[in-house]
PDB file of N, CA and C in Angstrom:
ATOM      1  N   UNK A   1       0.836  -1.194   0.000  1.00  0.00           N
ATOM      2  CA  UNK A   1       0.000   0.000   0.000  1.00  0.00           C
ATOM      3  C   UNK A   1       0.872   1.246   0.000  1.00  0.00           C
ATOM      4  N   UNK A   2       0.659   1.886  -0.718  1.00  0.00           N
ATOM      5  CA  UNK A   2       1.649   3.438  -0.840  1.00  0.00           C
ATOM      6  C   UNK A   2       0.588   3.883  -0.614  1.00  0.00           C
ATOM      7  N   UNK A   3       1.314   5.193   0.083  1.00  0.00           N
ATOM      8  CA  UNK A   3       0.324   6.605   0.553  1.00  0.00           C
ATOM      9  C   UNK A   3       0.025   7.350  -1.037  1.00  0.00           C
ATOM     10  N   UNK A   4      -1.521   7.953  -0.893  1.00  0.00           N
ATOM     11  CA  UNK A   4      -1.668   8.855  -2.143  1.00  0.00           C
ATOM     12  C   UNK A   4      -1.241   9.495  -1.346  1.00  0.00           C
ATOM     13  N   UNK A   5      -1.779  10.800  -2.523  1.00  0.00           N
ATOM     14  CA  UNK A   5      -0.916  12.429  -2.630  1.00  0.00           C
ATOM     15  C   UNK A   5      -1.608  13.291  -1.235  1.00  0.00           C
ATOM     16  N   UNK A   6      -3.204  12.768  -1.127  1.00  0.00           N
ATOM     17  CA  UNK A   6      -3.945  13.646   0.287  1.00  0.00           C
ATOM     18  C   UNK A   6      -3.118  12.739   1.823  1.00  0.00           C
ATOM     19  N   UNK A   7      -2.546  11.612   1.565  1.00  0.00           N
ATOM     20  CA  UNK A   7      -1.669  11.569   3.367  1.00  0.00           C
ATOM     21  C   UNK A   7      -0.784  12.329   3.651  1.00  0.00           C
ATOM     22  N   UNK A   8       0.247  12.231   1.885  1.00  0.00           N
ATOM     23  CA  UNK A   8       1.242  12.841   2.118  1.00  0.00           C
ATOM     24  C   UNK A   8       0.935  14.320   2.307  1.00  0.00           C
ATOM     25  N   UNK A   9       0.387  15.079   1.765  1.00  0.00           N
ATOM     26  CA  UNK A   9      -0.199  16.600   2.647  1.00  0.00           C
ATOM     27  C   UNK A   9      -0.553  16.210   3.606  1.00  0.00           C
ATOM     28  N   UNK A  10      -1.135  15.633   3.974  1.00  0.00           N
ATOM     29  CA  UNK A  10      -1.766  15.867   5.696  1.00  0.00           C
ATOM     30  C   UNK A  10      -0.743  15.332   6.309  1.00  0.00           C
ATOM     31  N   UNK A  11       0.586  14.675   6.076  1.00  0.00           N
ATOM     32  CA  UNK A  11       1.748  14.599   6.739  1.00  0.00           C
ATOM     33  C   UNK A  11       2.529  15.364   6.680  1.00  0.00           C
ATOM     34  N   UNK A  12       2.576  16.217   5.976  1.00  0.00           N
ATOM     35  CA  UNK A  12       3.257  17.377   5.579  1.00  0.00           C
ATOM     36  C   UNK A  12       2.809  18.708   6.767  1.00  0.00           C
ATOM     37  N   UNK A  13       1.322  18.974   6.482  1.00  0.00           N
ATOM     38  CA  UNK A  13       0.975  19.722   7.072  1.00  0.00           C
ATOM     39  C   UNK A  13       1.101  19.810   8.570  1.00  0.00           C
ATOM     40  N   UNK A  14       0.823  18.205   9.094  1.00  0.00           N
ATOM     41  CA  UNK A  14       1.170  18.019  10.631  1.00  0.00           C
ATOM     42  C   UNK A  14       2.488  18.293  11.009  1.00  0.00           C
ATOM     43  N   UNK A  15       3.527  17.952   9.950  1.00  0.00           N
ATOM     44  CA  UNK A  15       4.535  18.043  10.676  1.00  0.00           C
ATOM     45  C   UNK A  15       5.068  19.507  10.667  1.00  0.00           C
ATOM     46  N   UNK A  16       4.586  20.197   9.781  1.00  0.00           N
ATOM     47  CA  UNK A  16       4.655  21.651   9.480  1.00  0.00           C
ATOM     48  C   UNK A  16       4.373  22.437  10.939  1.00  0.00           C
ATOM     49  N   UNK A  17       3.161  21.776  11.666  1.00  0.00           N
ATOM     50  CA  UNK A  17       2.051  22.242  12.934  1.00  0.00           C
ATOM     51  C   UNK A  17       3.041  21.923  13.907  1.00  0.00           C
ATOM     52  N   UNK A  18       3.712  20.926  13.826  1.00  0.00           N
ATOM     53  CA  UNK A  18       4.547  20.470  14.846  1.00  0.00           C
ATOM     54  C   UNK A  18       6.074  21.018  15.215  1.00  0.00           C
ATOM     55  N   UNK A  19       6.551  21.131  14.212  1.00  0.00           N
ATOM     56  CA  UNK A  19       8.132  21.448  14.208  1.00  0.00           C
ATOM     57  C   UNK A  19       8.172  23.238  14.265  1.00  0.00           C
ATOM     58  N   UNK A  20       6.973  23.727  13.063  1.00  0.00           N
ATOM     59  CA  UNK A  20       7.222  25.179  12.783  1.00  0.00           C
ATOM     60  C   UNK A  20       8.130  24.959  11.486  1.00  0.00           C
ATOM     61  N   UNK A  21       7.733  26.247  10.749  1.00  0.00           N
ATOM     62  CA  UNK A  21       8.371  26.004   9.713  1.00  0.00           C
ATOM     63  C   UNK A  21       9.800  26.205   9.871  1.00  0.00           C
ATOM     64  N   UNK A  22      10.373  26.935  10.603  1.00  0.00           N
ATOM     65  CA  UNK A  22      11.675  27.138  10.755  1.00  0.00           C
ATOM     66  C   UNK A  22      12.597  26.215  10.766  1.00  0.00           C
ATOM     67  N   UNK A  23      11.981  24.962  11.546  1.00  0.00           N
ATOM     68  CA  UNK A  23      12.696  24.170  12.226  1.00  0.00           C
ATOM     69  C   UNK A  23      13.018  22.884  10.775  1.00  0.00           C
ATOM     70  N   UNK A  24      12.118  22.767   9.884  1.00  0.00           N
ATOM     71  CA  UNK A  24      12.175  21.861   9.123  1.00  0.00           C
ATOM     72  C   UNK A  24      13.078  21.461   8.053  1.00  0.00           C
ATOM     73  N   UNK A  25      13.705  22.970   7.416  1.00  0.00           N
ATOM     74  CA  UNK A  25      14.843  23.222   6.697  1.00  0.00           C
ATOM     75  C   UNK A  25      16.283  22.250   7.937  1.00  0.00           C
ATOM     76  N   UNK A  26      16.327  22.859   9.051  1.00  0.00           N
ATOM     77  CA  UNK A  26      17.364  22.038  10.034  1.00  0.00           C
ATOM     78  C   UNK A  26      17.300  20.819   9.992  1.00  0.00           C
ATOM     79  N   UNK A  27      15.843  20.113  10.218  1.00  0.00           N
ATOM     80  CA  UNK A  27      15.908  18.426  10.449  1.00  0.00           C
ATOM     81  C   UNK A  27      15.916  18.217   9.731  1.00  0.00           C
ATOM     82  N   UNK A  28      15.451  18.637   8.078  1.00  0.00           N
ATOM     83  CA  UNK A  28      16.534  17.697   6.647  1.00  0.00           C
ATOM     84  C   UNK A  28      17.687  17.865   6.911  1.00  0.00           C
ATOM     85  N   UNK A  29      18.178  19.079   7.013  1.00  0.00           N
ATOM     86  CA  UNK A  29      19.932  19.101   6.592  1.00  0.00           C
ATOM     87  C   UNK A  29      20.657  18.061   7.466  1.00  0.00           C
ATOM     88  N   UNK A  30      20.166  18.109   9.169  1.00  0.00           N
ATOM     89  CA  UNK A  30      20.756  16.869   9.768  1.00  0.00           C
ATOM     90  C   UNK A  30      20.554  15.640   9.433  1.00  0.00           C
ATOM     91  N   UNK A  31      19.188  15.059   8.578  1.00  0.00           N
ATOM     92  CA  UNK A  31      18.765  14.309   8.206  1.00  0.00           C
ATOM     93  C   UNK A  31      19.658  13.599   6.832  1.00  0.00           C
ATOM     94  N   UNK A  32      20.016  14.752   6.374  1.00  0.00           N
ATOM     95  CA  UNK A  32      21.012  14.537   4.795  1.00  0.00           C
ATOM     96  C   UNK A  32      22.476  14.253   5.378  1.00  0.00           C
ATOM     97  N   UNK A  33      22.862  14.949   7.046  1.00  0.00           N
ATOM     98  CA  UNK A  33      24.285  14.198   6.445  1.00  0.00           C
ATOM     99  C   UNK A  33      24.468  13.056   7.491  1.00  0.00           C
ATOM    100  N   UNK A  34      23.101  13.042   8.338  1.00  0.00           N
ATOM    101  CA  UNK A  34      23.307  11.657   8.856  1.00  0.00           C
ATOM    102  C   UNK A  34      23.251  10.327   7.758  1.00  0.00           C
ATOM    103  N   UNK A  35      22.365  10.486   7.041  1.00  0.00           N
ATOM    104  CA  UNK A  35      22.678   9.395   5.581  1.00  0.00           C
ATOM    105  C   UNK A  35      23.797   9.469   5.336  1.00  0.00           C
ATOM    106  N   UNK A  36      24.715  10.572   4.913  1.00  0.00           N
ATOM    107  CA  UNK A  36      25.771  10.894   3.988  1.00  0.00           C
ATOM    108  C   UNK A  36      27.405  10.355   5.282  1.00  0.00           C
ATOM    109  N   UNK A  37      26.828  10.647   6.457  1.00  0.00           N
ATOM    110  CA  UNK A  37      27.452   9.387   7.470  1.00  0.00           C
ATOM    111  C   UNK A  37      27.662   7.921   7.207  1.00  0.00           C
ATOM    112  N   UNK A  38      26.050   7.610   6.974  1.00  0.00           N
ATOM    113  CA  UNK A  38      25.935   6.542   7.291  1.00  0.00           C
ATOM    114  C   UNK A  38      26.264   5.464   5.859  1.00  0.00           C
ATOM    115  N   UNK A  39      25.974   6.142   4.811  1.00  0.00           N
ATOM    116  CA  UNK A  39      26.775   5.668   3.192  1.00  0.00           C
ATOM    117  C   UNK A  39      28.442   5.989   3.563  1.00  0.00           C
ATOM    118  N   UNK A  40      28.775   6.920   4.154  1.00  0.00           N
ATOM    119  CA  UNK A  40      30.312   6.902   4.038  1.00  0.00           C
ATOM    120  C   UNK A  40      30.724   5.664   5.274  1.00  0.00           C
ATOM    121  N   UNK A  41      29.976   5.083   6.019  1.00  0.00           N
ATOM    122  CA  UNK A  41      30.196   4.219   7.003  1.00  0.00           C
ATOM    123  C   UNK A  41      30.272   2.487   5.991  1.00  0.00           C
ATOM    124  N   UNK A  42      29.283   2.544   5.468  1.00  0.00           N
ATOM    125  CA  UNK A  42      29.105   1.607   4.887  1.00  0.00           C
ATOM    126  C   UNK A  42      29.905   0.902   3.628  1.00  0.00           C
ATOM    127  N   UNK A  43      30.598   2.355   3.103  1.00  0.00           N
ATOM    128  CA  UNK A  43      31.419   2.201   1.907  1.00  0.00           C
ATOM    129  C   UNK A  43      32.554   1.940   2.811  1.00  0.00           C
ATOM    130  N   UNK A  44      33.088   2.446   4.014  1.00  0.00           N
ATOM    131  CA  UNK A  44      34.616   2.052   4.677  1.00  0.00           C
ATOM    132  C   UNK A  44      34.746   0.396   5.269  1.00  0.00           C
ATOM    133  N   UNK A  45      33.572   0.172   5.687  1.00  0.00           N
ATOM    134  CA  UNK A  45      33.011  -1.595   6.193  1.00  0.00           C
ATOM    135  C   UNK A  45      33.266  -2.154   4.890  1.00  0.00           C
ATOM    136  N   UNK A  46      32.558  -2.121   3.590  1.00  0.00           N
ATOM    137  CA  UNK A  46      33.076  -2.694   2.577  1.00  0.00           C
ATOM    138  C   UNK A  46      34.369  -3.100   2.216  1.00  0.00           C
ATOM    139  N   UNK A  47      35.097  -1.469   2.428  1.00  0.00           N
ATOM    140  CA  UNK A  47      36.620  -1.705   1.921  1.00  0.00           C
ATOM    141  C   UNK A  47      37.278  -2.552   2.999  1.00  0.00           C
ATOM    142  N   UNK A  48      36.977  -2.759   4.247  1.00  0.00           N
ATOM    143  CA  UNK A  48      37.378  -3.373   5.211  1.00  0.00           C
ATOM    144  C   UNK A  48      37.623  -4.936   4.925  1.00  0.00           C
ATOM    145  N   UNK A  49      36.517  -5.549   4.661  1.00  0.00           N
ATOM    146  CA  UNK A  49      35.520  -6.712   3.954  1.00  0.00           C
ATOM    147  C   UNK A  49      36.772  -7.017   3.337  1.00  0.00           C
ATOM    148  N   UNK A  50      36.270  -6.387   1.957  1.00  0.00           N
ATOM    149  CA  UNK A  50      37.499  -6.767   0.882  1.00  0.00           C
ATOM    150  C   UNK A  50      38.562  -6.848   1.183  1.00  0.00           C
ATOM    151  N   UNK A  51      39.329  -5.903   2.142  1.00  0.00           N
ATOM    152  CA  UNK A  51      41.102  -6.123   2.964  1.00  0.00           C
ATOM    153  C   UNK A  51      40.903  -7.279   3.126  1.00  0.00           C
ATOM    154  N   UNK A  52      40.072  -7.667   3.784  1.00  0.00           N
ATOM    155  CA  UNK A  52      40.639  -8.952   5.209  1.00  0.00           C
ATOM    156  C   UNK A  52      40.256 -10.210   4.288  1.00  0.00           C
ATOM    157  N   UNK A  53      39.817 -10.251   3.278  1.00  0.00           N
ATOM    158  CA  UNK A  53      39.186 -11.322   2.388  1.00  0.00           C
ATOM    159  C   UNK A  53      40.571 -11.820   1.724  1.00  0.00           C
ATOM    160  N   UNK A  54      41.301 -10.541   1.258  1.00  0.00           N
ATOM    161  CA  UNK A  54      42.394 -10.949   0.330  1.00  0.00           C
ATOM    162  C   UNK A  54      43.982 -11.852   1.188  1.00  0.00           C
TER     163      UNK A  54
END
């Protein structure tokens, strides 16, 4: 089941009610480089992998 387009507004909007708009620009950007952490974590475990394999 995927959400249509009216949850995703009304998830939008709540969280809009909740955070304030101010705040929402901040919890992506922390949101973007905790990923961009967590891919650079994952690519160093790889290379790890591959060391200890050879």
């Amino acid at each position: 089941m995927r959400p249509g387009p009216i949850q995703i507004l009304i998830c939008v909007i709540v969280i809009a009610l909740l955070f304030g708009a101010k705040k929402i620009p901040e919890i992506a950007r922390s949101i973007g480089k905790a990923k961009g952490e967590f891919k650079k974590g994952l690519a160093e475990g790889e290379k790890d992998d591959v060391a200890t394999d050879k």
